[in-house]
Every structure is written in structure tokens, then in C-alpha cells.
PDB file of N, CA and C in Angstrom:
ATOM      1  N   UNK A   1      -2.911  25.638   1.179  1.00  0.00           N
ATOM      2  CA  UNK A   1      -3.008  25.187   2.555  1.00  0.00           C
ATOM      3  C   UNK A   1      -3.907  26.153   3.300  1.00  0.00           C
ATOM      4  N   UNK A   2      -4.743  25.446   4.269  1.00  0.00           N
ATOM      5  CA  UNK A   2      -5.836  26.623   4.563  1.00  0.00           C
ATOM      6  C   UNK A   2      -5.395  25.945   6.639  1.00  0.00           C
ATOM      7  N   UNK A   3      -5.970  27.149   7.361  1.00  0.00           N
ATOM      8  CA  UNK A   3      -5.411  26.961   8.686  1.00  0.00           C
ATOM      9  C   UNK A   3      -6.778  26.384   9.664  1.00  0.00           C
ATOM     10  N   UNK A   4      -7.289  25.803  10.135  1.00  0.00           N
ATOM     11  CA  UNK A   4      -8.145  25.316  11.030  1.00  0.00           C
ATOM     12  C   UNK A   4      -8.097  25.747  12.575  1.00  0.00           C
ATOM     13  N   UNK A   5      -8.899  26.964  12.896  1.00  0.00           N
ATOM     14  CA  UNK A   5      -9.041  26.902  14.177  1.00  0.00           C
ATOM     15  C   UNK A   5      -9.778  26.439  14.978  1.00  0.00           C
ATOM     16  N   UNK A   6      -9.782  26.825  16.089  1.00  0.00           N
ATOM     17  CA  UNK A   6     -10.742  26.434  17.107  1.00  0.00           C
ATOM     18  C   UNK A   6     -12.068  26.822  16.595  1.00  0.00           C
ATOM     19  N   UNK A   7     -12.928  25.542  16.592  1.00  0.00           N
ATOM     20  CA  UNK A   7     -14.441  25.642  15.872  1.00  0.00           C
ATOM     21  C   UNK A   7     -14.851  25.809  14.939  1.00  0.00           C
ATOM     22  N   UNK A   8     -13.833  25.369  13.838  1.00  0.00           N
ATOM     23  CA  UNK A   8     -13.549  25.358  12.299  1.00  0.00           C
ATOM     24  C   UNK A   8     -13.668  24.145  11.972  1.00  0.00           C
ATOM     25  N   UNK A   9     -14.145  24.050  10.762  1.00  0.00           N
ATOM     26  CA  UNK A   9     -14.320  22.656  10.343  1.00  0.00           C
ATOM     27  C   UNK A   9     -13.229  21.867   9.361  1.00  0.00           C
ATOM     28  N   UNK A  10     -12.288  21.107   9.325  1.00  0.00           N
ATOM     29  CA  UNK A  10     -11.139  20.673   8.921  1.00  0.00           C
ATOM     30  C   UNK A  10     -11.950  20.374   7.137  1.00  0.00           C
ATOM     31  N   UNK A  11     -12.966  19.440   7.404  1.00  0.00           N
ATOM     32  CA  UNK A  11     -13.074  19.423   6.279  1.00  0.00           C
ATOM     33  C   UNK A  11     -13.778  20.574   5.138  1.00  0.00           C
ATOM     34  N   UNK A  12     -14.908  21.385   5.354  1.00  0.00           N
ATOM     35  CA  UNK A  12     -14.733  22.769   5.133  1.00  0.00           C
ATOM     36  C   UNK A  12     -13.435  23.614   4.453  1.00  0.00           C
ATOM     37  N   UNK A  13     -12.917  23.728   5.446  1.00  0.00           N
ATOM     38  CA  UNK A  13     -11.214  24.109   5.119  1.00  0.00           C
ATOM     39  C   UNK A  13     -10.523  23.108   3.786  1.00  0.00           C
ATOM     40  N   UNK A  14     -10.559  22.099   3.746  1.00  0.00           N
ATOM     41  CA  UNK A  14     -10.494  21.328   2.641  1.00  0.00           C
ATOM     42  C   UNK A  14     -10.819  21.557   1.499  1.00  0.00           C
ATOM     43  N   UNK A  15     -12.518  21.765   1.574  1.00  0.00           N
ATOM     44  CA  UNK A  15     -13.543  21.819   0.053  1.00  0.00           C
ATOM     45  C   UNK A  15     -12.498  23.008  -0.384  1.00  0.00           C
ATOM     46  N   UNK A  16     -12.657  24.124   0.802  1.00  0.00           N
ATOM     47  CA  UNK A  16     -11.961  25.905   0.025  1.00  0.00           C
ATOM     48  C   UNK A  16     -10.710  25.715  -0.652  1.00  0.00           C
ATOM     49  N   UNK A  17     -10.068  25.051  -0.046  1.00  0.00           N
ATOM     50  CA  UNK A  17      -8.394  24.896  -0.328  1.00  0.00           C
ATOM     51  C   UNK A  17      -8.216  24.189  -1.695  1.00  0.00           C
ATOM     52  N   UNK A  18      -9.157  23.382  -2.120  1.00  0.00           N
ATOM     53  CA  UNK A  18      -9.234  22.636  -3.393  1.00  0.00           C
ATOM     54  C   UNK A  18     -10.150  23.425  -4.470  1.00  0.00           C
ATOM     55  N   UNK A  19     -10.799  24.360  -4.116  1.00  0.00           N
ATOM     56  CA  UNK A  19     -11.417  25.009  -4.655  1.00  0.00           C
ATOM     57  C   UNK A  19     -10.343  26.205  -5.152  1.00  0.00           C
ATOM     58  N   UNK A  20     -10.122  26.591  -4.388  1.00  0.00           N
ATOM     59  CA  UNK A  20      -8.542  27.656  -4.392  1.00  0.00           C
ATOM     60  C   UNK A  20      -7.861  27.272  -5.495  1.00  0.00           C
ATOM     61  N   UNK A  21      -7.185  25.955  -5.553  1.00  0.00           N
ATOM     62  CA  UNK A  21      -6.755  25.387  -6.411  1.00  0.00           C
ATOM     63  C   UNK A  21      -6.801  25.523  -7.445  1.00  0.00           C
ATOM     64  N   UNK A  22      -8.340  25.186  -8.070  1.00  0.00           N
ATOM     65  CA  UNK A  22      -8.438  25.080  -9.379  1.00  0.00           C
ATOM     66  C   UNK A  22      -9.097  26.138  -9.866  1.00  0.00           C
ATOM     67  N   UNK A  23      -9.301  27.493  -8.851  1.00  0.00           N
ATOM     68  CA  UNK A  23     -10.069  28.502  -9.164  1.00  0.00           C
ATOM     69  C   UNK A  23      -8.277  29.486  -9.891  1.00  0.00           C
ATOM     70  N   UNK A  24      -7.636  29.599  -9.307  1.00  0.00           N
ATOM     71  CA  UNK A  24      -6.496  30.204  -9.874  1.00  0.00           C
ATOM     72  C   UNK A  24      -5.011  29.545 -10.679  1.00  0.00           C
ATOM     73  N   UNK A  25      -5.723  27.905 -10.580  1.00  0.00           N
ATOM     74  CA  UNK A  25      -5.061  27.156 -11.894  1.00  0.00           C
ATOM     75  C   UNK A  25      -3.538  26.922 -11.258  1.00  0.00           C
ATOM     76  N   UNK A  26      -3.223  26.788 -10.021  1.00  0.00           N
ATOM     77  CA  UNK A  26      -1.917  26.908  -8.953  1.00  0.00           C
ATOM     78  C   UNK A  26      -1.434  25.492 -10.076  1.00  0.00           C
ATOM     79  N   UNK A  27       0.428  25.990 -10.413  1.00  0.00           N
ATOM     80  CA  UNK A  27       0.927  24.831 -11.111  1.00  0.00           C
ATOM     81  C   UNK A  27       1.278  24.456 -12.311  1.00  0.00           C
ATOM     82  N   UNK A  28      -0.216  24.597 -12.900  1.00  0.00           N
ATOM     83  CA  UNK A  28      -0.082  24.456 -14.264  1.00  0.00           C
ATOM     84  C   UNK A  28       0.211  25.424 -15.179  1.00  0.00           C
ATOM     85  N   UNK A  29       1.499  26.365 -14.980  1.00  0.00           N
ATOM     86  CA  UNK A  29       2.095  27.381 -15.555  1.00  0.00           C
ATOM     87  C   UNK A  29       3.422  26.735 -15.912  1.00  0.00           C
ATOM     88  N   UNK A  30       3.587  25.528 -15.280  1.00  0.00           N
ATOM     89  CA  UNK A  30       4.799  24.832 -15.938  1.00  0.00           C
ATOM     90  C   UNK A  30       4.627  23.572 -17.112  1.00  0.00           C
ATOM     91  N   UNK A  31       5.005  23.978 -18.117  1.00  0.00           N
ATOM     92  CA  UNK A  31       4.654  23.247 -18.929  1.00  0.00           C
ATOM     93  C   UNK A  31       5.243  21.687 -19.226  1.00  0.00           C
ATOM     94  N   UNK A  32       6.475  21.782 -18.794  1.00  0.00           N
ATOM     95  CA  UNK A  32       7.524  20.814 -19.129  1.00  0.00           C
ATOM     96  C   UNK A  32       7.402  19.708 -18.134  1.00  0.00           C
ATOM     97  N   UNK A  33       7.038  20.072 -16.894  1.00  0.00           N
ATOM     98  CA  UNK A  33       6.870  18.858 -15.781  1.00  0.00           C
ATOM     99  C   UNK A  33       5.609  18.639 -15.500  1.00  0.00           C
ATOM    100  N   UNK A  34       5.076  17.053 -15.201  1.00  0.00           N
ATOM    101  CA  UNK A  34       3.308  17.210 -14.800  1.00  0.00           C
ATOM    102  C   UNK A  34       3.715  17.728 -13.113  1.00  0.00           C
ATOM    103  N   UNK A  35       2.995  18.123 -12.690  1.00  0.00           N
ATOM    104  CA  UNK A  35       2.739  18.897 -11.760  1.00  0.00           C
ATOM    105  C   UNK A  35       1.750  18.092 -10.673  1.00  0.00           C
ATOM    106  N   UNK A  36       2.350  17.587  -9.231  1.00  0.00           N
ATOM    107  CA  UNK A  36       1.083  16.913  -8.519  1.00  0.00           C
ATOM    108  C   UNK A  36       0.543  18.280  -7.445  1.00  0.00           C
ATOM    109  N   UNK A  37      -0.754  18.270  -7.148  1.00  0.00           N
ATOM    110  CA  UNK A  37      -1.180  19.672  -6.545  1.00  0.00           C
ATOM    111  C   UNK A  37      -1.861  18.873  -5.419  1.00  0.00           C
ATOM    112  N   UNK A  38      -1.506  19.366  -4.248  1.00  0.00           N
ATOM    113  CA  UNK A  38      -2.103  18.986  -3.010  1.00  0.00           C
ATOM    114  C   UNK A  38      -2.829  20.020  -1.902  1.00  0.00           C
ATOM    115  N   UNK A  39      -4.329  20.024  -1.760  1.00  0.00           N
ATOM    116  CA  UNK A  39      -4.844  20.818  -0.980  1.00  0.00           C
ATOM    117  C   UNK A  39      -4.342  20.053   0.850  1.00  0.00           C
ATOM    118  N   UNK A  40      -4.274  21.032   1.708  1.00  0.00           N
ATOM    119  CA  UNK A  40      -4.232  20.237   3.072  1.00  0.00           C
ATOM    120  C   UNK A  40      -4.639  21.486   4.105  1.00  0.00           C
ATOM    121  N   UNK A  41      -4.957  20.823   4.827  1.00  0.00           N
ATOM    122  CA  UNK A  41      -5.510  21.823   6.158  1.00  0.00           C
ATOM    123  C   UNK A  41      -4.493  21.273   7.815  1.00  0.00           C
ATOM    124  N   UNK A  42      -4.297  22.434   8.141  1.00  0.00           N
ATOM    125  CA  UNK A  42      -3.154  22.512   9.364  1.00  0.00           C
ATOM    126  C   UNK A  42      -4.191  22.770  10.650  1.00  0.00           C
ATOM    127  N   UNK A  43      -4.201  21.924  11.460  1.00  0.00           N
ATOM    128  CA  UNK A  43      -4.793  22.440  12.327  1.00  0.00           C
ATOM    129  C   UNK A  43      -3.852  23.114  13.349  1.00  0.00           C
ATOM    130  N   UNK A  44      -4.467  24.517  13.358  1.00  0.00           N
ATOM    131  CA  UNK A  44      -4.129  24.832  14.857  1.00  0.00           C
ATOM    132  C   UNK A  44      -4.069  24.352  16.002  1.00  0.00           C
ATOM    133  N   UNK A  45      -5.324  24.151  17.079  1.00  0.00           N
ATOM    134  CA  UNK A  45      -5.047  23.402  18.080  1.00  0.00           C
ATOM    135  C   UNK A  45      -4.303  22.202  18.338  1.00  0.00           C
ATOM    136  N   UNK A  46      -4.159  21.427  16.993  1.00  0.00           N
ATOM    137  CA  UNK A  46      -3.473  19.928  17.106  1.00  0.00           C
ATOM    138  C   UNK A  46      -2.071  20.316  16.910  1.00  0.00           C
ATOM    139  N   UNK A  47      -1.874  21.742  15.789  1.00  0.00           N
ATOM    140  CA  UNK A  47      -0.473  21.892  15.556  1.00  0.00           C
ATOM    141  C   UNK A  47      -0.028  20.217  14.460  1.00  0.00           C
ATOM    142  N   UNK A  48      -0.896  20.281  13.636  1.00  0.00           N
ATOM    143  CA  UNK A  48      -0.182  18.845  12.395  1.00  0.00           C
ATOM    144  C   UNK A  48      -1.109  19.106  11.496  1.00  0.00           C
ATOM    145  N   UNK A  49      -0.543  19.054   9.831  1.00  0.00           N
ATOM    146  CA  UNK A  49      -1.726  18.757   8.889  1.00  0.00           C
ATOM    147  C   UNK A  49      -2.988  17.640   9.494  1.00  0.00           C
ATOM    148  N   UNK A  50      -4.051  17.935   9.113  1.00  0.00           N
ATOM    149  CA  UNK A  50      -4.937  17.069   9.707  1.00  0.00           C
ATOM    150  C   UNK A  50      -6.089  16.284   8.656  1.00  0.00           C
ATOM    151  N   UNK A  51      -6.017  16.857   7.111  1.00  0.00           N
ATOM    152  CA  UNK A  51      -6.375  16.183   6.237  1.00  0.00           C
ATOM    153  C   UNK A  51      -5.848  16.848   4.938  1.00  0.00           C
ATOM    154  N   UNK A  52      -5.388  16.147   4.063  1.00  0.00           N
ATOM    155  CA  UNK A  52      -4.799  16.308   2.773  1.00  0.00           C
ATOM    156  C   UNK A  52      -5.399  15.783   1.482  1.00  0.00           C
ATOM    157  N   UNK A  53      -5.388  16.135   0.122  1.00  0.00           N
ATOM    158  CA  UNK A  53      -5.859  15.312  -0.741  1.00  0.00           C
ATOM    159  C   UNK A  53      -5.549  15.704  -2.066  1.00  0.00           C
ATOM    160  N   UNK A  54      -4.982  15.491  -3.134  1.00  0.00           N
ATOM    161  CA  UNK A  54      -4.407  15.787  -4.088  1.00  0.00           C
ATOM    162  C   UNK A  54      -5.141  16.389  -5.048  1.00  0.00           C
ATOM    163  N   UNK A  55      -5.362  17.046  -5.528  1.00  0.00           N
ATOM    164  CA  UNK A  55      -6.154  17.781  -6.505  1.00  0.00           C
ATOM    165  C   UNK A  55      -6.056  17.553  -8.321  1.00  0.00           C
TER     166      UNK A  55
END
């Protein structure tokens, strides 16, 4: 989850957060369950996730 401030770009914040993801492999240390992985960005000023997307 990555945080969006004032004059930040939500989707930006997105690309990183999914990038994050699969750069340190988040999840797939469990072998026994499939695992669903979701990047999302919180905006500050709105105070609500403001875009999400499963990885």
C-alpha cells in the first residue's frame, strides 16, 4: 500500500506499489495456499483507497 499526497500522482503510486510487489516476492513464501496480492494507493486528502489492482 503506498500513501498519496497532496500533488502526488495516485496512479504513479500504483505502478511503485506493484512493482514493490513483485520486486520482494510479498506472499509467495506460503506454499500451501494460492495467495491473492493486491497493490492499492490511500489517498490522503480524500482519506479512502483511491485505486487498487491485484497483482
Amino acid at each position: 500500500m503506498k500513501c498519496a499526497r497532496d500533488g502526488e500522482s495516485p496512479e504513479k503510486k500504483l505502478e511503485e506499489a506493484k512493482a514493490q510487489i513483485l520486486k520482494h516476492d510479498y506472499g509467495n513464501y506460503i506454499p500451501v495456499k494460492k495467495t491473492r496480492r493486491f497493490a492499492m494507493v490511500f489517498s490522503v486528502p480524500e482519506q479512502k483507497i483511491v485505486l487498487s489492482e491485484e497483482v
